[in-house]
PDB file of N, CA and C in Angstrom:
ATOM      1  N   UNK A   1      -8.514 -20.149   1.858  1.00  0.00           N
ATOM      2  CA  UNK A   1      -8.536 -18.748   1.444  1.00  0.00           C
ATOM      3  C   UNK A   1      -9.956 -18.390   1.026  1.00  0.00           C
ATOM      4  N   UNK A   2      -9.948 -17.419   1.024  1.00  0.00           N
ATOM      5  CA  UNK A   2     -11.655 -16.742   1.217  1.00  0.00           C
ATOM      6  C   UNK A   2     -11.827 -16.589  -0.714  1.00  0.00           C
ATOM      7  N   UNK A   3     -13.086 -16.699  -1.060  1.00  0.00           N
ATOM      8  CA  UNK A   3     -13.130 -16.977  -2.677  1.00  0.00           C
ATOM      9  C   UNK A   3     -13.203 -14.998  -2.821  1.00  0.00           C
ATOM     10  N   UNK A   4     -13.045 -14.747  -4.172  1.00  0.00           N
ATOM     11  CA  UNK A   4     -12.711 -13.595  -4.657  1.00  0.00           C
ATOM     12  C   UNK A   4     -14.448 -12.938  -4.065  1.00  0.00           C
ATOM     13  N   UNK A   5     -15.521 -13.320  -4.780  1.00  0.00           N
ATOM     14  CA  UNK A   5     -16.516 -12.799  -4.331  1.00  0.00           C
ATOM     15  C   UNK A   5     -16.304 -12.752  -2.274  1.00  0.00           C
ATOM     16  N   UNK A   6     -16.449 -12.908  -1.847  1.00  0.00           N
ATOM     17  CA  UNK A   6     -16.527 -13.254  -0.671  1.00  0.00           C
ATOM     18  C   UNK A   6     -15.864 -11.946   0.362  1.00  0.00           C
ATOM     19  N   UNK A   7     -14.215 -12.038  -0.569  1.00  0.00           N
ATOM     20  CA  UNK A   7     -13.594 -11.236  -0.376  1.00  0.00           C
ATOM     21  C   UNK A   7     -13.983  -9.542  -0.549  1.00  0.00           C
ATOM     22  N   UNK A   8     -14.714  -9.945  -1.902  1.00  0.00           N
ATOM     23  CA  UNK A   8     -15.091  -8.033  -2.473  1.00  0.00           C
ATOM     24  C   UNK A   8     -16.347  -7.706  -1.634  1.00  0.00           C
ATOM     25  N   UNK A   9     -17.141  -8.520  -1.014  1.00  0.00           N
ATOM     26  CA  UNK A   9     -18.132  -8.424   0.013  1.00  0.00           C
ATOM     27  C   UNK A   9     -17.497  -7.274   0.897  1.00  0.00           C
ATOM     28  N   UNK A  10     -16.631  -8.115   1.227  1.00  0.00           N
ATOM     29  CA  UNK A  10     -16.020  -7.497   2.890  1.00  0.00           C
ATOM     30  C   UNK A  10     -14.933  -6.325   2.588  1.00  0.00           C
ATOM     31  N   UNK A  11     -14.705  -6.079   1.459  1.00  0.00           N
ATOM     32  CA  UNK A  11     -13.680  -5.032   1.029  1.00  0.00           C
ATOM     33  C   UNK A  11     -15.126  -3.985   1.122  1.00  0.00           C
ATOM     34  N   UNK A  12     -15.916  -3.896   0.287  1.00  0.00           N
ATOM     35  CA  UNK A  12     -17.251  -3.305  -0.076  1.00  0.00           C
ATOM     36  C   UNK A  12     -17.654  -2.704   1.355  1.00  0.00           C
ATOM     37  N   UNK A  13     -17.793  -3.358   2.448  1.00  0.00           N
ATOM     38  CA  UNK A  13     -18.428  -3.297   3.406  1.00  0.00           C
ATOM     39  C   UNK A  13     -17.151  -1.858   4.625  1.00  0.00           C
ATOM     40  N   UNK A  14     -15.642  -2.729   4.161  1.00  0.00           N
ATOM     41  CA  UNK A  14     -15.306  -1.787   4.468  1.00  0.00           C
ATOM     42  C   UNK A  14     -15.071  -0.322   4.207  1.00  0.00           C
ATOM     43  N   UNK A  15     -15.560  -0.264   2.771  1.00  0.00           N
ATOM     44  CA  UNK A  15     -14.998   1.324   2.239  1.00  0.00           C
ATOM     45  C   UNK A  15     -16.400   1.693   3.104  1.00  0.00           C
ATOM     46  N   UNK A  16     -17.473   1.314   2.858  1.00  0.00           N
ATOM     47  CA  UNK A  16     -18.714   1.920   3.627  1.00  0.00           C
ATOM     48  C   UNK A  16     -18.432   2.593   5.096  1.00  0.00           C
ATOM     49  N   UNK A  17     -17.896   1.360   6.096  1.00  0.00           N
ATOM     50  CA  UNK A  17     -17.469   1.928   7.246  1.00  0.00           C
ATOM     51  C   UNK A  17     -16.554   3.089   7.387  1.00  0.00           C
ATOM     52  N   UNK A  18     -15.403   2.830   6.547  1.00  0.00           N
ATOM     53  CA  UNK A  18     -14.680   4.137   5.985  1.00  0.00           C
ATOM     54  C   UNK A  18     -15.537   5.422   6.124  1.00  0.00           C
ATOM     55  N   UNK A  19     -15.978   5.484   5.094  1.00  0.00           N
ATOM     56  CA  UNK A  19     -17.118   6.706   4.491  1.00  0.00           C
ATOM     57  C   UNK A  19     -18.086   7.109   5.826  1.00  0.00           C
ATOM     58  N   UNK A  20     -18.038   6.039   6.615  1.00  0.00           N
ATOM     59  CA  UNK A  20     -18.932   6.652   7.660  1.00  0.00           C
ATOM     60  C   UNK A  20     -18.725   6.906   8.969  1.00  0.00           C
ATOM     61  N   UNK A  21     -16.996   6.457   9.165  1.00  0.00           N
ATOM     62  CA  UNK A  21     -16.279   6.938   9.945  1.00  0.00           C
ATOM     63  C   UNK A  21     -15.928   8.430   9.719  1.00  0.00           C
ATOM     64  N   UNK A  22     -15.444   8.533   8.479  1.00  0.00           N
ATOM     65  CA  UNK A  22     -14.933   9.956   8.090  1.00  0.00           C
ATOM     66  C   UNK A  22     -16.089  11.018   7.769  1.00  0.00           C
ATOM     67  N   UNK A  23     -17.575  10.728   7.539  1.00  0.00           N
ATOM     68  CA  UNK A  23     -18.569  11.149   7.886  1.00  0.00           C
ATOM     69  C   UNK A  23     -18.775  11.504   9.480  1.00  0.00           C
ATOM     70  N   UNK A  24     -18.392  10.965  10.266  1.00  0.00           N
ATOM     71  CA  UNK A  24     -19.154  10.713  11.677  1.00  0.00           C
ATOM     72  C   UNK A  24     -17.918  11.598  12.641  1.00  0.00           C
ATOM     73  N   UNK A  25     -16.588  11.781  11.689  1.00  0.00           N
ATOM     74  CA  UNK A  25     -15.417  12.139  12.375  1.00  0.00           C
ATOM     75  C   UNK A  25     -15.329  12.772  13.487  1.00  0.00           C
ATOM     76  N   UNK A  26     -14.594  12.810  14.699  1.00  0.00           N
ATOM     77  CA  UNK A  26     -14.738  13.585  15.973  1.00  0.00           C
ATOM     78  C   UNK A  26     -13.258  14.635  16.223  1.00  0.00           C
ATOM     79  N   UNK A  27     -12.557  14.811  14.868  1.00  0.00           N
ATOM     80  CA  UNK A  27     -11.439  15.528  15.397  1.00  0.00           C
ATOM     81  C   UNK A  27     -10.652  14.998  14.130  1.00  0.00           C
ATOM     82  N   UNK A  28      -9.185  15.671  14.156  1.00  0.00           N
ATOM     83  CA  UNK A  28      -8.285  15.165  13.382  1.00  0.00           C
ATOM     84  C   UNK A  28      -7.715  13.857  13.670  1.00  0.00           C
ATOM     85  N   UNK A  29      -7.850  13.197  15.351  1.00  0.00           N
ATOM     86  CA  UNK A  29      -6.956  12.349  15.832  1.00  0.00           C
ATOM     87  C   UNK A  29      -8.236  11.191  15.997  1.00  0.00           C
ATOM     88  N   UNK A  30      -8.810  11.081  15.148  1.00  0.00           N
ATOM     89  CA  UNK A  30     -10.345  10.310  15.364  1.00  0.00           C
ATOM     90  C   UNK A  30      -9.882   8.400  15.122  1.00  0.00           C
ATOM     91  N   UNK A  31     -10.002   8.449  16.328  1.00  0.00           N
ATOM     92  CA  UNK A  31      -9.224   6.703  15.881  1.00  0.00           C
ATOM     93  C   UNK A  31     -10.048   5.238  15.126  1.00  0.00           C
ATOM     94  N   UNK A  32     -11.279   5.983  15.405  1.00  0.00           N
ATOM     95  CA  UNK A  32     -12.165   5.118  14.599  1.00  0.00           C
ATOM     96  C   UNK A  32     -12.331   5.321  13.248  1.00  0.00           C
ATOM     97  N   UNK A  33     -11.913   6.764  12.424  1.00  0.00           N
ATOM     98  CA  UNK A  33     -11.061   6.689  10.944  1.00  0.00           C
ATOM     99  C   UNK A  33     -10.040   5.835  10.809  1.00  0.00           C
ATOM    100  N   UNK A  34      -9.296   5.994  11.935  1.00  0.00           N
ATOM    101  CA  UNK A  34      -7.806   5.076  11.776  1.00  0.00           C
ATOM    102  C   UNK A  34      -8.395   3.580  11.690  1.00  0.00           C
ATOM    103  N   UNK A  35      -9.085   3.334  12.613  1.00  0.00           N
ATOM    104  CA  UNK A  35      -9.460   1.978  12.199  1.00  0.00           C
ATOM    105  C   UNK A  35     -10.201   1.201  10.869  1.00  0.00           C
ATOM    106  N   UNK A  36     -10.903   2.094  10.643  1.00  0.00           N
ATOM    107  CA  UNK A  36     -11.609   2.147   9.236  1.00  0.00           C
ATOM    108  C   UNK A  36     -10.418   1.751   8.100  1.00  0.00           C
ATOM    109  N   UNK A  37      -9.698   2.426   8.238  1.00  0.00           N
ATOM    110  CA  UNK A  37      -8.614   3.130   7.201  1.00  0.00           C
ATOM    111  C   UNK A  37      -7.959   1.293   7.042  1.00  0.00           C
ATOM    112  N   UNK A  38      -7.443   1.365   8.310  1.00  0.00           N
ATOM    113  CA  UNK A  38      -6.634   0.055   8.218  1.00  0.00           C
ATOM    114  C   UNK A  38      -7.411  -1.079   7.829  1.00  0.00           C
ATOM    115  N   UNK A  39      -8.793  -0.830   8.448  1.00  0.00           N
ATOM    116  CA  UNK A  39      -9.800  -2.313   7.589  1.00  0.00           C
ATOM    117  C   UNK A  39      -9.536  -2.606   6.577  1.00  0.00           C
ATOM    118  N   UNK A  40      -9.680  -1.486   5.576  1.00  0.00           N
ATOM    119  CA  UNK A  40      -9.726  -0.842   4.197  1.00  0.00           C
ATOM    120  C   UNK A  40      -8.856  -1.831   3.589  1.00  0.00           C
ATOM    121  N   UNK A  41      -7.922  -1.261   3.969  1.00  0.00           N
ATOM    122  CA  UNK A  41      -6.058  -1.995   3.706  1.00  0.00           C
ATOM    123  C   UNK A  41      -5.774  -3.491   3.814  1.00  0.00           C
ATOM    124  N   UNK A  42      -6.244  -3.949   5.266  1.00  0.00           N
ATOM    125  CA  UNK A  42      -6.482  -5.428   5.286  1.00  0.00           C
ATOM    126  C   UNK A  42      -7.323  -6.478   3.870  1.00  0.00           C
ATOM    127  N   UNK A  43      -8.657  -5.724   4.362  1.00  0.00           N
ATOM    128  CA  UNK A  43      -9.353  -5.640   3.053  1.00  0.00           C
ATOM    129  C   UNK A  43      -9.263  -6.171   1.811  1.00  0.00           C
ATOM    130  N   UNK A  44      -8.772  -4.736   1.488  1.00  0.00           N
ATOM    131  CA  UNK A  44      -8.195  -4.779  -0.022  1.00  0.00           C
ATOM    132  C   UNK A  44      -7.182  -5.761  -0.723  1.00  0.00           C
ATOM    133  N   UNK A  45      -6.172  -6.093   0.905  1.00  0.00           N
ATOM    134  CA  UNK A  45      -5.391  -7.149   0.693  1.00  0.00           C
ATOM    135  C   UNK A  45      -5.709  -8.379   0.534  1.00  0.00           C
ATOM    136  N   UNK A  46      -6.651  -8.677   0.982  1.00  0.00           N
ATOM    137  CA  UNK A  46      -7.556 -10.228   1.260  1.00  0.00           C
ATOM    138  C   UNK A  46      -7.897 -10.153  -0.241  1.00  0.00           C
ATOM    139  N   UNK A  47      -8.935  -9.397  -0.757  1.00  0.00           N
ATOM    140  CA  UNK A  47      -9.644  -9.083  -2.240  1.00  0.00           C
ATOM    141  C   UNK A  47      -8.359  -9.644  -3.083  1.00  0.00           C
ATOM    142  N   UNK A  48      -7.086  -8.591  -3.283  1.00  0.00           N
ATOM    143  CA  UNK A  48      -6.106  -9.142  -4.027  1.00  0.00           C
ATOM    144  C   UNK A  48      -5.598 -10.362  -4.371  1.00  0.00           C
ATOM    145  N   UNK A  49      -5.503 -11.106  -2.743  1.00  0.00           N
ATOM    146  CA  UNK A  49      -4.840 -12.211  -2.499  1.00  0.00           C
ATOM    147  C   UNK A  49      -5.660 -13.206  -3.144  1.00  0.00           C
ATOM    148  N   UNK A  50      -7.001 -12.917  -3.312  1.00  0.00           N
ATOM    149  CA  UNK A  50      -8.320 -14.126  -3.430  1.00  0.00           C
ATOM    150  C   UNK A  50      -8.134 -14.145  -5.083  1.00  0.00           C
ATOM    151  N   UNK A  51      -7.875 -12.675  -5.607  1.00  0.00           N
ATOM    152  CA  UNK A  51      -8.149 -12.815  -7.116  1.00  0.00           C
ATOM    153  C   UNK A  51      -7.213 -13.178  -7.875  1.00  0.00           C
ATOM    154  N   UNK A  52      -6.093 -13.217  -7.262  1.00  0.00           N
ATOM    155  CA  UNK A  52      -4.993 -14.146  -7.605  1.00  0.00           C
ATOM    156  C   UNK A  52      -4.505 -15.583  -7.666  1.00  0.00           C
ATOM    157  N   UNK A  53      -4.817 -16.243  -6.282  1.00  0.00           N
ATOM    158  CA  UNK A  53      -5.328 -17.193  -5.951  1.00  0.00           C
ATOM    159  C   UNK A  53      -6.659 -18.032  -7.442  1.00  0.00           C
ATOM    160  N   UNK A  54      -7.731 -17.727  -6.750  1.00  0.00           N
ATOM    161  CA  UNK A  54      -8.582 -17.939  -8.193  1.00  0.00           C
ATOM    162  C   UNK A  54      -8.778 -17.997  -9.550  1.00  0.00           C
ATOM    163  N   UNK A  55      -7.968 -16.596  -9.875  1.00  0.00           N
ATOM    164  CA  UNK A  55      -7.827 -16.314 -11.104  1.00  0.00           C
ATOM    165  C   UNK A  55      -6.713 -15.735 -11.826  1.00  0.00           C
ATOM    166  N   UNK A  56      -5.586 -15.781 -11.011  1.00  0.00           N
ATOM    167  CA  UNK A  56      -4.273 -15.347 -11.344  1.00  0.00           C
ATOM    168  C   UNK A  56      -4.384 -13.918 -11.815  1.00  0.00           C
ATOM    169  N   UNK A  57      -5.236 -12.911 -11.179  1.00  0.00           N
ATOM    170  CA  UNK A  57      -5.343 -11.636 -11.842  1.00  0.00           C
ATOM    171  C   UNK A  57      -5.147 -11.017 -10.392  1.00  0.00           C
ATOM    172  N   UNK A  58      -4.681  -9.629 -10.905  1.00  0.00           N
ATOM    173  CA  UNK A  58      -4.438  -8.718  -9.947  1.00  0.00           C
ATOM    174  C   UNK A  58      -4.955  -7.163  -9.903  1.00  0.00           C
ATOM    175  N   UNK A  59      -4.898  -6.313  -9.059  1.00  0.00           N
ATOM    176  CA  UNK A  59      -5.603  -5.261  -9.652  1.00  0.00           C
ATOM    177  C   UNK A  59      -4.525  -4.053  -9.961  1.00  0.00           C
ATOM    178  N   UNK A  60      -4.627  -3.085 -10.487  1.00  0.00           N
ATOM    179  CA  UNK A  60      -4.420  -1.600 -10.866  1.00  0.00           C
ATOM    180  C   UNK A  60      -4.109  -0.662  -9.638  1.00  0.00           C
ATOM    181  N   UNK A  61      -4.072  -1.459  -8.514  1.00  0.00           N
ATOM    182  CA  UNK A  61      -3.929  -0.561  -7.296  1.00  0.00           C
ATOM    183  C   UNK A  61      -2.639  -0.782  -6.442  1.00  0.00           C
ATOM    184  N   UNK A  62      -1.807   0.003  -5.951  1.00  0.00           N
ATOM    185  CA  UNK A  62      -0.780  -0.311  -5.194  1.00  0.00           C
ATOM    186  C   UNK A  62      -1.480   0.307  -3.863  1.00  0.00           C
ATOM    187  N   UNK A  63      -1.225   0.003  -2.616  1.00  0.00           N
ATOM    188  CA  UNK A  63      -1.318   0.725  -1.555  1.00  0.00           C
ATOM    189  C   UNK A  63       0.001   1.000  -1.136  1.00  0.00           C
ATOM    190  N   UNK A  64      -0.202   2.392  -0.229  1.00  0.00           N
ATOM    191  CA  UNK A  64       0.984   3.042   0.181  1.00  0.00           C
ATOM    192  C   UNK A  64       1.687   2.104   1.198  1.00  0.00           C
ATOM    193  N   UNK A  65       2.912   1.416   0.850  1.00  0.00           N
ATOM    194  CA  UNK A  65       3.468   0.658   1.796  1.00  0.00           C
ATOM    195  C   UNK A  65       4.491   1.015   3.169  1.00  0.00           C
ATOM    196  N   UNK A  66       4.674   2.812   3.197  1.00  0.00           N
ATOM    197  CA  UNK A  66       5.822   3.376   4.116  1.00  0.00           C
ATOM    198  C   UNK A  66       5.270   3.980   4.945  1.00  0.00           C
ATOM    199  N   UNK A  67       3.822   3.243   5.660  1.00  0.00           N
ATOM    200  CA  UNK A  67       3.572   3.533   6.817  1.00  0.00           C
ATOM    201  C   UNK A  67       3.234   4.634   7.462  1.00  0.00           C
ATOM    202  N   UNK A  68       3.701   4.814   8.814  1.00  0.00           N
ATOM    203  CA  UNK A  68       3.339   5.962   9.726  1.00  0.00           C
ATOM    204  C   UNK A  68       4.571   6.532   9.417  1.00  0.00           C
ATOM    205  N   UNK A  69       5.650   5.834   9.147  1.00  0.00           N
ATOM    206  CA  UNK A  69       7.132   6.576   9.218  1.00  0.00           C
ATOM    207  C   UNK A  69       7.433   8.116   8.739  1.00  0.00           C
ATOM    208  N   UNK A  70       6.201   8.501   7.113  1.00  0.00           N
ATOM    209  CA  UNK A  70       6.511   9.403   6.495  1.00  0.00           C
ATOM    210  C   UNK A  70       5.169  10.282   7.010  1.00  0.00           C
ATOM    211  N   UNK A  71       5.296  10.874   8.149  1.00  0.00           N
ATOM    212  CA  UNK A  71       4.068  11.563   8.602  1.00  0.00           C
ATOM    213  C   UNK A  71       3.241  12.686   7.594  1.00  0.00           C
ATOM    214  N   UNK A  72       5.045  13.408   7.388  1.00  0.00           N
ATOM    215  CA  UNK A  72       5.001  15.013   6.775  1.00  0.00           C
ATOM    216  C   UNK A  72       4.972  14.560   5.586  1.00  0.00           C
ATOM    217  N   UNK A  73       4.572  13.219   5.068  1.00  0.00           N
ATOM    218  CA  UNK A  73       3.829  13.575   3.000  1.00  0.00           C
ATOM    219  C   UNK A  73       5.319  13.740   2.408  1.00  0.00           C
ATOM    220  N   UNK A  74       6.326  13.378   2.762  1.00  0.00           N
ATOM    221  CA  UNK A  74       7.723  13.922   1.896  1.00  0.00           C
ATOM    222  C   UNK A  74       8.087  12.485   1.731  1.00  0.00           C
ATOM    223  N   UNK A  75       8.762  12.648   0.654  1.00  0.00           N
ATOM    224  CA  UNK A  75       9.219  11.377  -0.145  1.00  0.00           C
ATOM    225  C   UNK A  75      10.312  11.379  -0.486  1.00  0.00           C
ATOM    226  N   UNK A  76      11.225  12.094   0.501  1.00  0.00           N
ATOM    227  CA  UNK A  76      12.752  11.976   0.295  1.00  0.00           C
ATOM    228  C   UNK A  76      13.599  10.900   0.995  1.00  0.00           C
ATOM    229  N   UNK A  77      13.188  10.154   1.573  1.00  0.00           N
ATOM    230  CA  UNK A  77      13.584   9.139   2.103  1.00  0.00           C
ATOM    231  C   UNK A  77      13.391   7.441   1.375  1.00  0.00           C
ATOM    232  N   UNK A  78      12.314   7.942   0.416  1.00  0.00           N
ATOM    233  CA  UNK A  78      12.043   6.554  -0.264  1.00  0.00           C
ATOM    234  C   UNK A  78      12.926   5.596  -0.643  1.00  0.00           C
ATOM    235  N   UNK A  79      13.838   6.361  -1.061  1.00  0.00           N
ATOM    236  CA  UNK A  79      15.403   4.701  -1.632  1.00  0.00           C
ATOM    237  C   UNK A  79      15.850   4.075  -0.766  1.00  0.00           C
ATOM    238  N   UNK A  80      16.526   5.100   0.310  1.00  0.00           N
ATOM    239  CA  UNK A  80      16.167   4.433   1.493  1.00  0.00           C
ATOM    240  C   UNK A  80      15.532   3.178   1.918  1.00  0.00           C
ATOM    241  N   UNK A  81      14.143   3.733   2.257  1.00  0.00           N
ATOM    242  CA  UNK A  81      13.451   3.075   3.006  1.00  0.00           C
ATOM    243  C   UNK A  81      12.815   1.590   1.759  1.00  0.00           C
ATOM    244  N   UNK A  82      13.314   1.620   0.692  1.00  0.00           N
ATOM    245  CA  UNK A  82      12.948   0.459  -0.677  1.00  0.00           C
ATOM    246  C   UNK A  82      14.212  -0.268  -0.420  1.00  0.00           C
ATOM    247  N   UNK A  83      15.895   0.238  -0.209  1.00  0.00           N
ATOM    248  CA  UNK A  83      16.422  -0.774  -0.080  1.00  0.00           C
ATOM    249  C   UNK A  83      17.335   0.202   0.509  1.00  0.00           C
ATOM    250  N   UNK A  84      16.935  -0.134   2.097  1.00  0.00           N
ATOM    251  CA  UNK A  84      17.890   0.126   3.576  1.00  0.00           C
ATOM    252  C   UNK A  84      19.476  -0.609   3.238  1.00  0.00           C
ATOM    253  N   UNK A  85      19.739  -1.583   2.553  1.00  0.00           N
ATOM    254  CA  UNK A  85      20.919  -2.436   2.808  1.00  0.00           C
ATOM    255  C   UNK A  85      21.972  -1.894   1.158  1.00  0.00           C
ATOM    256  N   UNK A  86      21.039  -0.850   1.002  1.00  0.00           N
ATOM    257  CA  UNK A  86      21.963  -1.214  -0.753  1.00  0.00           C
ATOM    258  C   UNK A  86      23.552   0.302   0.091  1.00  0.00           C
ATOM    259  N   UNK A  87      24.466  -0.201  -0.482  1.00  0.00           N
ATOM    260  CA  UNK A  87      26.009   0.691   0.007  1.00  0.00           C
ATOM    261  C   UNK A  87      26.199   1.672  -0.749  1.00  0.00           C
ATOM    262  N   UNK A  88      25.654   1.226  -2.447  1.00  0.00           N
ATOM    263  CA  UNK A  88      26.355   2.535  -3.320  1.00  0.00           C
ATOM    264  C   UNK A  88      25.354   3.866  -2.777  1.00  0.00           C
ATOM    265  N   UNK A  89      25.617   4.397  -3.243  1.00  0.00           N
ATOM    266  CA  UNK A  89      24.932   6.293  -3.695  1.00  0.00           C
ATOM    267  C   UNK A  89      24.202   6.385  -5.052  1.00  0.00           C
ATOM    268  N   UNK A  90      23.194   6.843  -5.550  1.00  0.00           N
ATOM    269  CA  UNK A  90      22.602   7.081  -6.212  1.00  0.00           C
ATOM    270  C   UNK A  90      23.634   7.470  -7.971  1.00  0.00           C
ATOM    271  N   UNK A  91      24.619   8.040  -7.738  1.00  0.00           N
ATOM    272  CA  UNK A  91      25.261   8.473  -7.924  1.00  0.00           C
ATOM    273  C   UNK A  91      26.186   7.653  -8.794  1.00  0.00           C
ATOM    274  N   UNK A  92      26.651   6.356  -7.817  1.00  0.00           N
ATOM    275  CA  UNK A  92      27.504   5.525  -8.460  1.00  0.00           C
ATOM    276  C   UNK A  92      26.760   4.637  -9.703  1.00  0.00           C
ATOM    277  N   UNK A  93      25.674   4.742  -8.829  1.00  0.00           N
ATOM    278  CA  UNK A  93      24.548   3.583  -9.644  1.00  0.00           C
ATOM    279  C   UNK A  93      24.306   4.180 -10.679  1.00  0.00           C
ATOM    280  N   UNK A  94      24.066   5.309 -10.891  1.00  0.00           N
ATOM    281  CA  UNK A  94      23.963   5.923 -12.483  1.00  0.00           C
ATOM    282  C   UNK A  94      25.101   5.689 -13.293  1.00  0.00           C
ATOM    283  N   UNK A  95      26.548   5.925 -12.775  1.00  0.00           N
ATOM    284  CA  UNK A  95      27.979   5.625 -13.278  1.00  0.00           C
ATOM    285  C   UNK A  95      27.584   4.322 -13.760  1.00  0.00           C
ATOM    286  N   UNK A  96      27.311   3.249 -12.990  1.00  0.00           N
ATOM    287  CA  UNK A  96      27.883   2.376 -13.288  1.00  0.00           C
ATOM    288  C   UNK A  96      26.503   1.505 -14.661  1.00  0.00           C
ATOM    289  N   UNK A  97      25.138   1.926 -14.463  1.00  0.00           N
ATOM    290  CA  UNK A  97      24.221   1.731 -15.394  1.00  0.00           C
ATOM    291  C   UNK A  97      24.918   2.268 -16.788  1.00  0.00           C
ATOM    292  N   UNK A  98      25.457   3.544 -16.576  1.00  0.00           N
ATOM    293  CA  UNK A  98      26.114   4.280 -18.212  1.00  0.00           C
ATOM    294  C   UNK A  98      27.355   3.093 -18.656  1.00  0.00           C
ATOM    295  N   UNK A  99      28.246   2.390 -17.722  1.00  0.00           N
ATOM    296  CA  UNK A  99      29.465   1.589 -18.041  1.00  0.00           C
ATOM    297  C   UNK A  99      28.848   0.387 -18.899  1.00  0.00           C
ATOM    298  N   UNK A 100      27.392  -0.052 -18.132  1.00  0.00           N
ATOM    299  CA  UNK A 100      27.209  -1.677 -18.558  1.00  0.00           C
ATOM    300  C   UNK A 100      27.139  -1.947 -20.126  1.00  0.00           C
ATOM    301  N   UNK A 101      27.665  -2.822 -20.559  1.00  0.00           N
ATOM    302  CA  UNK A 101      27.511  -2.910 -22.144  1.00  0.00           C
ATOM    303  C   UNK A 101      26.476  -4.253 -22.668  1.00  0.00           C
ATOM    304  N   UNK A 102      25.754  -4.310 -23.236  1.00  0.00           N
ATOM    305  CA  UNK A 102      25.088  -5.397 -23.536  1.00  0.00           C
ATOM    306  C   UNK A 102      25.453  -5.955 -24.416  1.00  0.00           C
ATOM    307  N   UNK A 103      26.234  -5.928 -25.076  1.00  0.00           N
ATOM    308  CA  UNK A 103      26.779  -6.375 -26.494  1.00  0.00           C
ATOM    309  C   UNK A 103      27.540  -8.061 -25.936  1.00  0.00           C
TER     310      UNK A 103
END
């Protein structure tokens, strides 16, 4: 695994390309942003993975994990798409959180 410095090199290097993709942009559908973008992401993931690894620390950042799926920015699908397999309804699950007793 790549050491934490090593890692923030190449995270570093990518926000730059970023910045100068989206500087250099040729349109809305500019695929060399897209590529940038995803460096970014790879990236950032490597950085994480290293500073954990090393130093059991993590950072303050989540990246957006739902993809291309949610084009239109709406976030009504999120429970969903966090747990596709769960049966109840939102609904029951509140019922049944108010029933539980800890005692």
């Amino acid at each position: 695994m790549d050491t934490s410095r090593e890692a923030l090199e190449r995270l570093t290097a990518a926000l730059e390309k970023h910045l100068d993709a989206v500087m250099g942009r040729r349109g809305d559908e500019d695929a060399a942003v897209d590529d940038a973008y995803d460096a970014v992401a790879e990236a950032f993931e490597t950085y994480e993975a290293a500073l954990d690894e090393d130093f059991g620390e993590t950072l303050p950042i989540v990246l957006d994990d739902l993809g291309d799926d949610d084009e239109d920015g709406d976030d009504e699908d999120v429970d969903e798409e966090l747990d596709g397999h769960a049966d109840e309804d939102e609904d029951t699950m509140d019922d049944d959180i108010e029933e539980f007793d800890l005692r």
